[in-house]
C-alpha atoms as a PDB file:
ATOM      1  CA  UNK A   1      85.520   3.605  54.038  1.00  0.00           C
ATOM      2  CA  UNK A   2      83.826   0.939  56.156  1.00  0.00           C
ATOM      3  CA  UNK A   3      81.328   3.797  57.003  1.00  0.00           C
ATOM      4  CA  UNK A   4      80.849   5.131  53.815  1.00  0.00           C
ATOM      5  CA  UNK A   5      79.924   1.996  52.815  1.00  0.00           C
ATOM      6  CA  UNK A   6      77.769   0.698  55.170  1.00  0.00           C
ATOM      7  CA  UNK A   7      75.613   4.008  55.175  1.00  0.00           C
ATOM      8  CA  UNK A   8      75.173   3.714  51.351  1.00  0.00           C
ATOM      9  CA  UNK A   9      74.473  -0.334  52.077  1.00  0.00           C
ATOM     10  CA  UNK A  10      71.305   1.283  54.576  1.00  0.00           C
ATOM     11  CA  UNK A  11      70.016   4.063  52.114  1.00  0.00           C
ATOM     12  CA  UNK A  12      69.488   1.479  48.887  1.00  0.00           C
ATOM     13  CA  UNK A  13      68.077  -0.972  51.673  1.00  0.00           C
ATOM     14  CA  UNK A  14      65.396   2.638  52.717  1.00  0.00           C
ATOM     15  CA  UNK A  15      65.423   4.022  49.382  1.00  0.00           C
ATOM     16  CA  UNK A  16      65.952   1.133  46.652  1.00  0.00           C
ATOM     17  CA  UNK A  17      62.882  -0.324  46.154  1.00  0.00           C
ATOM     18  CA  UNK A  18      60.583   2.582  45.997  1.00  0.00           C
ATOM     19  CA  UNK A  19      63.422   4.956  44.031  1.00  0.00           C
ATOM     20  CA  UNK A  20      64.322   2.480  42.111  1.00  0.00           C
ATOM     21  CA  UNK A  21      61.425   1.707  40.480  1.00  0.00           C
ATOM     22  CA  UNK A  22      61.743  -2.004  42.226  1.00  0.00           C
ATOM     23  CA  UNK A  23      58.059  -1.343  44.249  1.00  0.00           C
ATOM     24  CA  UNK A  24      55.615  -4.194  44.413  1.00  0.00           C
ATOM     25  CA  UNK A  25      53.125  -3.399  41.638  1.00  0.00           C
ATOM     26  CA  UNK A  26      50.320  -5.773  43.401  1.00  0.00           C
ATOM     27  CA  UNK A  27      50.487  -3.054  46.395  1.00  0.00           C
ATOM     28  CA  UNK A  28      48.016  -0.588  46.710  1.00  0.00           C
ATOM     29  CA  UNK A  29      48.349   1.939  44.319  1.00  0.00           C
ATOM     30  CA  UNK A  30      48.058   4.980  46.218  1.00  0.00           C
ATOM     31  CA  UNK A  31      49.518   4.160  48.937  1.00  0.00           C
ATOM     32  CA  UNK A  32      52.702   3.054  47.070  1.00  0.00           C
ATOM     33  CA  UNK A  33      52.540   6.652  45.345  1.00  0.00           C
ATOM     34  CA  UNK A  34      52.298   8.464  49.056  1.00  0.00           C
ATOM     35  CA  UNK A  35      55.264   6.405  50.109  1.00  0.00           C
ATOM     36  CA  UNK A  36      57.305   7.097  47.088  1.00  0.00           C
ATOM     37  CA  UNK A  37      56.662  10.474  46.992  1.00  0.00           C
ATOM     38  CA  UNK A  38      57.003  10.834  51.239  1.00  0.00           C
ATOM     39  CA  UNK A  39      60.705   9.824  50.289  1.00  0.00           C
ATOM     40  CA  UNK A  40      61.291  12.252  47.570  1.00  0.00           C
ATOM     41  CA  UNK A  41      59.846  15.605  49.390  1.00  0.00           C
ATOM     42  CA  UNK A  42      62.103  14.922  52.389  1.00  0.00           C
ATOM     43  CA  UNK A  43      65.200  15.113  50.702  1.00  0.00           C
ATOM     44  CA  UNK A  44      63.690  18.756  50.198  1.00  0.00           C
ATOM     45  CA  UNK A  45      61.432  19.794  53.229  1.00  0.00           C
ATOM     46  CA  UNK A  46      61.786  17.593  56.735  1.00  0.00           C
ATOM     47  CA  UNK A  47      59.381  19.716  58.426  1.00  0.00           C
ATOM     48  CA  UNK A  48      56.227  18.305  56.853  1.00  0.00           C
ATOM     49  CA  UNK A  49      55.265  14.949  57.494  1.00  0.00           C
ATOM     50  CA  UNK A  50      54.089  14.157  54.009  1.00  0.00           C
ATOM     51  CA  UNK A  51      53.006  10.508  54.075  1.00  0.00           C
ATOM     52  CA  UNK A  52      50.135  10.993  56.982  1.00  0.00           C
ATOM     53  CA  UNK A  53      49.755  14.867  55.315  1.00  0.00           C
ATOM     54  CA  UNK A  54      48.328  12.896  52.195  1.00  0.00           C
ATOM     55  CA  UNK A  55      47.184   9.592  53.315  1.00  0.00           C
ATOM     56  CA  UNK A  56      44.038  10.672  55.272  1.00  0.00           C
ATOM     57  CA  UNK A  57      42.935  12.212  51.769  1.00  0.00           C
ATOM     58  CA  UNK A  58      43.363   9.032  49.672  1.00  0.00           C
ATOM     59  CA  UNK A  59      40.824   7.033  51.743  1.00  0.00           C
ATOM     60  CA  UNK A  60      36.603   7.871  53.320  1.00  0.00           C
ATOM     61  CA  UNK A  61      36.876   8.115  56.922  1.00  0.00           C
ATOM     62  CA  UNK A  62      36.063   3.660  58.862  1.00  0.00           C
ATOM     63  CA  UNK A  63      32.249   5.109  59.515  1.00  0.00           C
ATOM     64  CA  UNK A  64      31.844   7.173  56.879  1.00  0.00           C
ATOM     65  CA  UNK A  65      29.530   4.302  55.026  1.00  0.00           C
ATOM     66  CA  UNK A  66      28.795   2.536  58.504  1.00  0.00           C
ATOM     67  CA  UNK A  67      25.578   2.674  60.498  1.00  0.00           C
ATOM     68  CA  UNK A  68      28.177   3.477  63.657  1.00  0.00           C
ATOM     69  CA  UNK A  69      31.669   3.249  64.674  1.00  0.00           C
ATOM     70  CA  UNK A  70      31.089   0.418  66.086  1.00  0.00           C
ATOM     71  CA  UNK A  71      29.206  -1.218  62.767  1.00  0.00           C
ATOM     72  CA  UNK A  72      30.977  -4.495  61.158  1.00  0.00           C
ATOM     73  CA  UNK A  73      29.203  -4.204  58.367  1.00  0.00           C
ATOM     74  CA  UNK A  74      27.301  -7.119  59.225  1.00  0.00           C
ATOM     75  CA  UNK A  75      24.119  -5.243  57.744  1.00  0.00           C
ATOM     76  CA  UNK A  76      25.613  -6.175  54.548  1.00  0.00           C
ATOM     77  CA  UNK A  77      25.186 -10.303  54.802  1.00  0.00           C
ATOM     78  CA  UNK A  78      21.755  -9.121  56.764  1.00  0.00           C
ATOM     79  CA  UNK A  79      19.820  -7.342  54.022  1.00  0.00           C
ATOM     80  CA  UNK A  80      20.829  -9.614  51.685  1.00  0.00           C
ATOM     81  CA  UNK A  81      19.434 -12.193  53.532  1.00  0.00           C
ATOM     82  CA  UNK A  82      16.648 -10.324  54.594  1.00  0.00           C
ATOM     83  CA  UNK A  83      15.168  -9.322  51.152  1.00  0.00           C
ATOM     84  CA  UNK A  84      15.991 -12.375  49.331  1.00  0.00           C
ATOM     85  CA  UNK A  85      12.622 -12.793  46.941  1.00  0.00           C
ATOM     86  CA  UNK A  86      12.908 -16.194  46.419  1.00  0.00           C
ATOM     87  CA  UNK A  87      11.075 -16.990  49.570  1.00  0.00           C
ATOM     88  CA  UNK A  88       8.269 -14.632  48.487  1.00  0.00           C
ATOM     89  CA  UNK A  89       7.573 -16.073  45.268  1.00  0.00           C
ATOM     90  CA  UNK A  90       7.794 -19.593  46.686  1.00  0.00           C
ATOM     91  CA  UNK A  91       5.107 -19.079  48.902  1.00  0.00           C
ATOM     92  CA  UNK A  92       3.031 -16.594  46.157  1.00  0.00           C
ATOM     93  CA  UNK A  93       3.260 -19.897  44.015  1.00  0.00           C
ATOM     94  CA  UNK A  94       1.393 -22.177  46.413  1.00  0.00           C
ATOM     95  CA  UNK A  95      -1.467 -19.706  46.809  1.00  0.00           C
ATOM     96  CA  UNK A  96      -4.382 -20.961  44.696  1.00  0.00           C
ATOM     97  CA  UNK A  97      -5.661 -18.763  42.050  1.00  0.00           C
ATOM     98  CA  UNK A  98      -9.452 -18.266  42.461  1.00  0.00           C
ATOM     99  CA  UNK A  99     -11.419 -15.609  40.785  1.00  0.00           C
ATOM    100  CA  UNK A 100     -11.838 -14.000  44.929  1.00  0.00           C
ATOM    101  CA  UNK A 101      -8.557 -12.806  45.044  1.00  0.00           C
ATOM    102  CA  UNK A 102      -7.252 -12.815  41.146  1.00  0.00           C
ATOM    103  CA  UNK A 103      -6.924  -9.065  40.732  1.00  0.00           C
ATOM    104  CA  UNK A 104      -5.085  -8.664  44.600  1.00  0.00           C
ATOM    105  CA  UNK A 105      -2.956 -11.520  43.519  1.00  0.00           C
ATOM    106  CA  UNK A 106      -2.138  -9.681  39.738  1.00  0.00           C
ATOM    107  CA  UNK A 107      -1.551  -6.782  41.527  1.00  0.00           C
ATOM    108  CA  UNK A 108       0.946  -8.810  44.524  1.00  0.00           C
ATOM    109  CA  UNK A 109       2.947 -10.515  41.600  1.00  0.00           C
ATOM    110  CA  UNK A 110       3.727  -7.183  39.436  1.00  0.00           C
ATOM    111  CA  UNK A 111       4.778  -5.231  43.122  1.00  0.00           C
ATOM    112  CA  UNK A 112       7.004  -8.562  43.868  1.00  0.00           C
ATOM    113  CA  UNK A 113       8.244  -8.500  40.313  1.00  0.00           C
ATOM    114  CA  UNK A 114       9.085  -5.044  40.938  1.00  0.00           C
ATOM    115  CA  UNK A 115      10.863  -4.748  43.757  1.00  0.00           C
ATOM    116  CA  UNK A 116      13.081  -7.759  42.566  1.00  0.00           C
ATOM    117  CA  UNK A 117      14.079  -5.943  39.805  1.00  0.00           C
ATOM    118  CA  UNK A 118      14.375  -3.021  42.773  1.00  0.00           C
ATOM    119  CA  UNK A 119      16.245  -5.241  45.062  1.00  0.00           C
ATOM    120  CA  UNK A 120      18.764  -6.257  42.675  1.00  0.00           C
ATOM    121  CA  UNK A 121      19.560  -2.796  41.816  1.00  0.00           C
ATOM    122  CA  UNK A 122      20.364  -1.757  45.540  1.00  0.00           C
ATOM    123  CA  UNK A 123      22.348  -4.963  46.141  1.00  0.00           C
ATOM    124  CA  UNK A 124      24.885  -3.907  43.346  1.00  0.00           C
ATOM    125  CA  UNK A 125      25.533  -0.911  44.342  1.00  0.00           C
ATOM    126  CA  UNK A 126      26.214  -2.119  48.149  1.00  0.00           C
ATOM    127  CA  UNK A 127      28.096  -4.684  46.601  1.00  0.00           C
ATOM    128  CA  UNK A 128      30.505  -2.090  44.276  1.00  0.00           C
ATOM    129  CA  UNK A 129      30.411   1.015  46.240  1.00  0.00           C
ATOM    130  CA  UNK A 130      29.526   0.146  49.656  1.00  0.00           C
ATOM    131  CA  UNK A 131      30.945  -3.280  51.231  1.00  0.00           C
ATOM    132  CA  UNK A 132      34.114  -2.557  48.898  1.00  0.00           C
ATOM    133  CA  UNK A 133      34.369   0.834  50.741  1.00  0.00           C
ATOM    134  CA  UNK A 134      36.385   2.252  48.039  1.00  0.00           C
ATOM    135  CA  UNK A 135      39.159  -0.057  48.233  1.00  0.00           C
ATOM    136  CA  UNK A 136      42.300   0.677  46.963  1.00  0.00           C
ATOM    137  CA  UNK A 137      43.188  -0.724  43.104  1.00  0.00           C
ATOM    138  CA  UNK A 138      46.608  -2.126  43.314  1.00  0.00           C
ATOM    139  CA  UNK A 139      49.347  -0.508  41.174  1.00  0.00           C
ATOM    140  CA  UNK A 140      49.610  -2.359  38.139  1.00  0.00           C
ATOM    141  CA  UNK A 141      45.428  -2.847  37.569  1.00  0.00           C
ATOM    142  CA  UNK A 142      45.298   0.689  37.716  1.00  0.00           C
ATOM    143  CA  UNK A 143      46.087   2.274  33.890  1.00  0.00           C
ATOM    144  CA  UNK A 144      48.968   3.963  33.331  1.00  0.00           C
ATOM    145  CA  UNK A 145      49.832   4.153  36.842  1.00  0.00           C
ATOM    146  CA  UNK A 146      52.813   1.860  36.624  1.00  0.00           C
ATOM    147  CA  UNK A 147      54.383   3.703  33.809  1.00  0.00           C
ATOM    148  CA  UNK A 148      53.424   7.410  35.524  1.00  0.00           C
ATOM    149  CA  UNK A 149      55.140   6.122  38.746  1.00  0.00           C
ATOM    150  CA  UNK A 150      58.058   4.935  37.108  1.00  0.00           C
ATOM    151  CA  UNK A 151      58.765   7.926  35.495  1.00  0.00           C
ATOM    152  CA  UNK A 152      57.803   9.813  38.540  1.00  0.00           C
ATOM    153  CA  UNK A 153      60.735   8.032  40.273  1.00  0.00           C
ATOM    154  CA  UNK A 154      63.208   8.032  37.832  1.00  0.00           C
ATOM    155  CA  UNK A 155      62.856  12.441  37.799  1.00  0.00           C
ATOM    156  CA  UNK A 156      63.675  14.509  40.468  1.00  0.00           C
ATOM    157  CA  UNK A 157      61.358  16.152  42.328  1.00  0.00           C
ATOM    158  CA  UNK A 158      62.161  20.191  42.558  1.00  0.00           C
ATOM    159  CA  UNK A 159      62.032  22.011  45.316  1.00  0.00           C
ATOM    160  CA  UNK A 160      59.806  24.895  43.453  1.00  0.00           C
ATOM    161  CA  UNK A 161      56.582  22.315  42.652  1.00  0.00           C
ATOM    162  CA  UNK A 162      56.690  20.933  46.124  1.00  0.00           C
ATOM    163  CA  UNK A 163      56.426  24.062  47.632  1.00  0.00           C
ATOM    164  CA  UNK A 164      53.613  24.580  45.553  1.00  0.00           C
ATOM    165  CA  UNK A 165      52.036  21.418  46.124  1.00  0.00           C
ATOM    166  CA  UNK A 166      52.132  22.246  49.864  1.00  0.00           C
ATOM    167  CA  UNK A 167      50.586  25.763  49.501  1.00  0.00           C
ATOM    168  CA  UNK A 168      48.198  25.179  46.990  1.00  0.00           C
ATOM    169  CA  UNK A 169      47.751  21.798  45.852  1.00  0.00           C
ATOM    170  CA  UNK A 170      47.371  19.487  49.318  1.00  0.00           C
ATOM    171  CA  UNK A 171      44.531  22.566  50.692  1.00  0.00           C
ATOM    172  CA  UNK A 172      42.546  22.616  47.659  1.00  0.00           C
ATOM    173  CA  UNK A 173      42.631  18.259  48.030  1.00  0.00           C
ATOM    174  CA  UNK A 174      41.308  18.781  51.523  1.00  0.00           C
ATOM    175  CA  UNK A 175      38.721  21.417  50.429  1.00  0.00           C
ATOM    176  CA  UNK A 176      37.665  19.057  47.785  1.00  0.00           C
ATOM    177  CA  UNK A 177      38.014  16.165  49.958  1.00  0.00           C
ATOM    178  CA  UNK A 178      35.804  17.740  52.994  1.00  0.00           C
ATOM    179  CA  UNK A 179      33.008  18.455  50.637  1.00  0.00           C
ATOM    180  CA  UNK A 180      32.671  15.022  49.166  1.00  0.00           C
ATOM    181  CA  UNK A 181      32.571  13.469  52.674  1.00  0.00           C
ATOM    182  CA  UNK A 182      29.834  16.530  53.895  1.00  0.00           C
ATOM    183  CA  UNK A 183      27.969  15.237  51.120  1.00  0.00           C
ATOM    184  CA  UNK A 184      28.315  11.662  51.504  1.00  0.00           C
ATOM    185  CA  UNK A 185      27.238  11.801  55.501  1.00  0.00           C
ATOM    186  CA  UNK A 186      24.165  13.333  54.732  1.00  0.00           C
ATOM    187  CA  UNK A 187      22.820  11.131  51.708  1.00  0.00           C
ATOM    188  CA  UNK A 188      24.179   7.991  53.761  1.00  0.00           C
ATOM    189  CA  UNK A 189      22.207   9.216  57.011  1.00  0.00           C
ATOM    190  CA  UNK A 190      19.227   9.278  54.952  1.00  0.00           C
ATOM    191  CA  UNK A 191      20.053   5.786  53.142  1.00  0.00           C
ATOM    192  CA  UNK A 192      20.576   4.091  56.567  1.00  0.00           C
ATOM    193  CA  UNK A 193      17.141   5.006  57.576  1.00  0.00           C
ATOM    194  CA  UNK A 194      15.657   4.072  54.201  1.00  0.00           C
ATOM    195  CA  UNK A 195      17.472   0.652  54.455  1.00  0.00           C
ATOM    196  CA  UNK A 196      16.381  -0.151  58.130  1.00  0.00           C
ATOM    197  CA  UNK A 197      12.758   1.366  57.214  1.00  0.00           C
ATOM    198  CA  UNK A 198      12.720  -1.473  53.750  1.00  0.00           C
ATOM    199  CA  UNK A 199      14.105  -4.614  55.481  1.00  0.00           C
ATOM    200  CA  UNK A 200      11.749  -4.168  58.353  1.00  0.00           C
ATOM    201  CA  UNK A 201       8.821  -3.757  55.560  1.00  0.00           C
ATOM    202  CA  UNK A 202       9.851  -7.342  54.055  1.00  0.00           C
ATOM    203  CA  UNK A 203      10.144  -8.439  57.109  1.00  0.00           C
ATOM    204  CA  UNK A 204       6.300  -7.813  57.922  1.00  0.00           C
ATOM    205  CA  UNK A 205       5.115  -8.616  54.114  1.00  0.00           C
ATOM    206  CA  UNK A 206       6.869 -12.412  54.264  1.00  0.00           C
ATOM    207  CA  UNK A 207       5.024 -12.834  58.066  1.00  0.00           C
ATOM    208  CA  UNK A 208       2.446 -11.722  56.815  1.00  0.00           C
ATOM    209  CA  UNK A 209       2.130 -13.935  53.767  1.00  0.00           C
ATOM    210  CA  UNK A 210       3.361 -16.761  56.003  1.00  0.00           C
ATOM    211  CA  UNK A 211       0.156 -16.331  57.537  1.00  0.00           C
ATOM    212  CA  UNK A 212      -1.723 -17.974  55.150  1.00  0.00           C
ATOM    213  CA  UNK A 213      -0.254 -21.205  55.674  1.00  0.00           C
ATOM    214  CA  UNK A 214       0.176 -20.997  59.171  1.00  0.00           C
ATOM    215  CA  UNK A 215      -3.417 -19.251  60.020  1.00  0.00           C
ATOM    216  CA  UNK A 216      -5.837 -21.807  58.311  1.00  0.00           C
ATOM    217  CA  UNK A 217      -9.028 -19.521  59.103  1.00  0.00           C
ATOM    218  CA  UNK A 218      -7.297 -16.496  57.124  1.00  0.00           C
ATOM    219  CA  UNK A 219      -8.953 -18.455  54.766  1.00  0.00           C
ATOM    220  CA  UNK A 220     -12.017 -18.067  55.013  1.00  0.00           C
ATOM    221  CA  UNK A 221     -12.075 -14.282  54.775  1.00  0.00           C
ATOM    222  CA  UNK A 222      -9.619 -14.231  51.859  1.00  0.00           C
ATOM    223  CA  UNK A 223     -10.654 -10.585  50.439  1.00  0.00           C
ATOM    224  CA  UNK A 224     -10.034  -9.175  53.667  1.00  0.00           C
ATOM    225  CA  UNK A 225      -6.592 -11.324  54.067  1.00  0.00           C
ATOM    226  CA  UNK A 226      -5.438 -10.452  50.377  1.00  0.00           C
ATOM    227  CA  UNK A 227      -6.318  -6.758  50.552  1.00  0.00           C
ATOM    228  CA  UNK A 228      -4.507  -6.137  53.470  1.00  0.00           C
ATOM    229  CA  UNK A 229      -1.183  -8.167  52.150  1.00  0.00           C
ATOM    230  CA  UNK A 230      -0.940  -6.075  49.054  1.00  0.00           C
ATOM    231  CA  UNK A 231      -1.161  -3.008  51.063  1.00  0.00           C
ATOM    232  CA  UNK A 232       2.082  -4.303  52.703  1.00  0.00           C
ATOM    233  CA  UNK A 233       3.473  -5.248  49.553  1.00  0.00           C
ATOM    234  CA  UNK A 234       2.614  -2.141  47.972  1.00  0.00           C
ATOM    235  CA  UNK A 235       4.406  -0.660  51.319  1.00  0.00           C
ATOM    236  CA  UNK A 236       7.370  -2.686  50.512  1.00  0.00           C
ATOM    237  CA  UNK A 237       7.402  -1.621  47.314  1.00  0.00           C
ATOM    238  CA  UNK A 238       7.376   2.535  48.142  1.00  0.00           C
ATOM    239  CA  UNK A 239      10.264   1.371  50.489  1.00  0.00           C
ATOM    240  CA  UNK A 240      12.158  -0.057  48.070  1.00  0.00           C
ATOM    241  CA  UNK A 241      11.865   2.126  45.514  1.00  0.00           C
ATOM    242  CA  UNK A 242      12.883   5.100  48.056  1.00  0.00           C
ATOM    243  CA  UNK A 243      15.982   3.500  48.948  1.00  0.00           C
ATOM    244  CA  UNK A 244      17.134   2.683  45.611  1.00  0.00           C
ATOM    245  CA  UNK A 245      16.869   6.360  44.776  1.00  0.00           C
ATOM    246  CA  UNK A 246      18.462   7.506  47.832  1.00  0.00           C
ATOM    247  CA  UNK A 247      21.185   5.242  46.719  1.00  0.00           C
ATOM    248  CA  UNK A 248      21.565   6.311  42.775  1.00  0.00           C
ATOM    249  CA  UNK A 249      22.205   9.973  44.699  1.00  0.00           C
ATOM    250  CA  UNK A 250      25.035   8.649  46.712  1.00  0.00           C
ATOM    251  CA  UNK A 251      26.909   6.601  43.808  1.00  0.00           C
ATOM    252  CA  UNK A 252      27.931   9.971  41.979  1.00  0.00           C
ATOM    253  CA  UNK A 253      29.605  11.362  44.771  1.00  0.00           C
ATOM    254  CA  UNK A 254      31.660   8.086  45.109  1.00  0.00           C
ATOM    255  CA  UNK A 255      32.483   8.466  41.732  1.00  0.00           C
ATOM    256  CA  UNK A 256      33.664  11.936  42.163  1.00  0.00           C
ATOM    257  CA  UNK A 257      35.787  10.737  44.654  1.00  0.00           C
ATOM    258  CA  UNK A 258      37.188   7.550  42.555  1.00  0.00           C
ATOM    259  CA  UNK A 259      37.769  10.133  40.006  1.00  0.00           C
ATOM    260  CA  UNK A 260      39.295  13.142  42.469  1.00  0.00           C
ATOM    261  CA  UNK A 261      42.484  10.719  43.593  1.00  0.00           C
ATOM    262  CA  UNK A 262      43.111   9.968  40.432  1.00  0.00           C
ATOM    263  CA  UNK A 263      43.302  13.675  39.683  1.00  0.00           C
ATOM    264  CA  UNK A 264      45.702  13.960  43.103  1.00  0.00           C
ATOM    265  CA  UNK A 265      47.629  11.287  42.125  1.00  0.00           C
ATOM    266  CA  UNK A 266      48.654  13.063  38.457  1.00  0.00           C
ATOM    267  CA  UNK A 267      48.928  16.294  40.220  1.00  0.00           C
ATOM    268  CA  UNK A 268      51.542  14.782  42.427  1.00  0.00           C
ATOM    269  CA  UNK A 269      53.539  13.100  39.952  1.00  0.00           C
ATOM    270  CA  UNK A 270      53.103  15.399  37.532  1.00  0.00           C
ATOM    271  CA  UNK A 271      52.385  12.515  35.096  1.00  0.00           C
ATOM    272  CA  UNK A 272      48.942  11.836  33.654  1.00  0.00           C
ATOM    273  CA  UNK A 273      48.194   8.723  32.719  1.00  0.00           C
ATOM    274  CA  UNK A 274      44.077   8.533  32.707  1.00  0.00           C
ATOM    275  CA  UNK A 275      43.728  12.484  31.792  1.00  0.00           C
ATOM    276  CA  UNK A 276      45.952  12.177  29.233  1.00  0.00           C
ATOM    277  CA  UNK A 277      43.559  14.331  26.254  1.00  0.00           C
ATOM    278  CA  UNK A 278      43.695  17.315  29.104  1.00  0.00           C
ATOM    279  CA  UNK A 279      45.805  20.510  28.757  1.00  0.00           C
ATOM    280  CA  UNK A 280      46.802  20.266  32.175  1.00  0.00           C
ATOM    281  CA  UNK A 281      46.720  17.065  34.909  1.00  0.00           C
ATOM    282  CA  UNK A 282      45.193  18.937  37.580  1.00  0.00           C
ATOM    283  CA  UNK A 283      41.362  18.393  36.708  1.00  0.00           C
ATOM    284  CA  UNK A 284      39.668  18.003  39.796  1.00  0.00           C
ATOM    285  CA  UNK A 285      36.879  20.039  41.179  1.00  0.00           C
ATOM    286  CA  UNK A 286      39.048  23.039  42.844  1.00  0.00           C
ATOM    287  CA  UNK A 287      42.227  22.049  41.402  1.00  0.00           C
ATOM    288  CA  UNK A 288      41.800  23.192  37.778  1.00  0.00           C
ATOM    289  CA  UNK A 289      43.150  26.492  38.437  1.00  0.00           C
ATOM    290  CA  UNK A 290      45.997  25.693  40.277  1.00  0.00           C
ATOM    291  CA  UNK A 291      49.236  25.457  38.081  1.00  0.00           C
ATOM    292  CA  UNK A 292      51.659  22.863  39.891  1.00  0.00           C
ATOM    293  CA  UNK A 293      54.264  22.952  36.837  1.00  0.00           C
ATOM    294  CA  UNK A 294      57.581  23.690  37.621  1.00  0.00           C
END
């Protein structure tokens, strides 16, 4: 009796708050749903170790958006720094207007203007997409997951859909999976290049207009000095605008994969709860074929 007891005592202590539907909804979201549903397909098949089978898939490989493996991400706070306009148009501001160098000065402002506009652009999608690497939404931010994992919990899992989920569900994620990261590598190759190639250009445009208060007989060949600033400016400007569309390639792939685990996660459970106007909840790229219904 004692033992009876004490081994149910251990299995609601394993078991209870993830079966029970007693999970921490300010977790992770899909890691919560990998551990949950770890527990349910071993009760059916052992021999698969489900939770690292399935995890790998829910997140981008640590250098997959880094310049190396051994990249903090420290590039972040540096371009930042590094293009911040502020400085530029500080020191544009102090330059006297004279009818010399009005139409290289016209010309400097707009390309400024521009890549502000340029700058900002690339900075937001660092900031969403890139420093955020993807992170997780926790459960109960995420809609409809809550009430999809509940119910996912709450109904047994049969041993029928996991063996298809092993056979022809998890492959196709890893298909789909491998072919978002192939893509991603080789736009973000080109983007770290791009990025290195624009913060060295502002580098050279702000010594450059530094110059002018720091070189007092630039002045007195100020054609020559202003012509060969807005050709740096204009440099800057090619730069930026490269890198920004470098970087509007890579944000739909990171919003194919944003969209791709929510697809696994409703194939998993069986529940849809963002896909809910579709026929079936297995929408993803290689997975609309596959029936996982019991």
């Amino acid at each position: 009796m004692n033992v009876f007891f004490f081994s149910m005592v251990l299995s609601l202590a394993i078991y209870g708050p993830l079966v029970s539907g007693r999970y921490n909804a300010d977790n992770a979201a899909f890691k919560t749903l990998i551990e949950v549903f770890d527990l349910k397909a071993k009760d059916i098949d052992k021999r698969i170790d489900w939770e690292n089978t399935l995890k790998p898939l829910f997140a981008l490989p640590n250098d997959i958006l880094r310049d190396d493996e051994h990249d903090t991400l420290q590039w972040m706070a540096d371009i930042i720094e590094a293009t911040n306009n502020t400085e530029l148009a500080d020191a544009l501001a102090k330059i006297p207007i004279i009818e010399e160098v009005k139409s290289y000065l016209h010309k400097i402002y707009n390309d400024i203007h521009t890549v502000y506009v340029g700058n900002t652009k690339i900075l937001q999608v660092y900031s969403k997409y890139v420093s955020q690497k993807l992170e997780e939404p926790i459960c109960r931010k995420l809609d409809g997951f809550v009430i999809a994992l509940d119910k996912f919990i709450k109904n047994p899992l049969k041993e029928k859909r996991l063996q298809k989920i092993r056979e022809k569900l998890i492959p196709c994620m890893q298909t789909t999976y491998n072919d978002i990261v192939g893509k991603l590598k080789v736009k973000n190759n080109i983007a770290v290049i791009l990025r290195k190639s624009y913060v060295a250009q502002m580098g050279l445009v702000k010594t450059e207009l530094n110059g002018y208060f720091e070189r007092p007989k630039i002045r007195t060949q100020l054609s020559i000095y202003f012509e060969k600033l807005s050709a740096k400016v204009t440099d800057l400007l090619q730069k930026n605008v490269a890198l920004d569309k470098q970087l509007q390639e890579i944000v739909p792939i990171l919003k194919e994969y944003i969209e791709e685990r929510i697809v696994w996660s409703e194939c998993l459970m069986d529940k849809q709860f963002q896909n809910k106007n579709q026929k079936t909840p297995c929408l993803g790229s290689c997975i609309c074929s596959i029936d996982v219904k019991d």
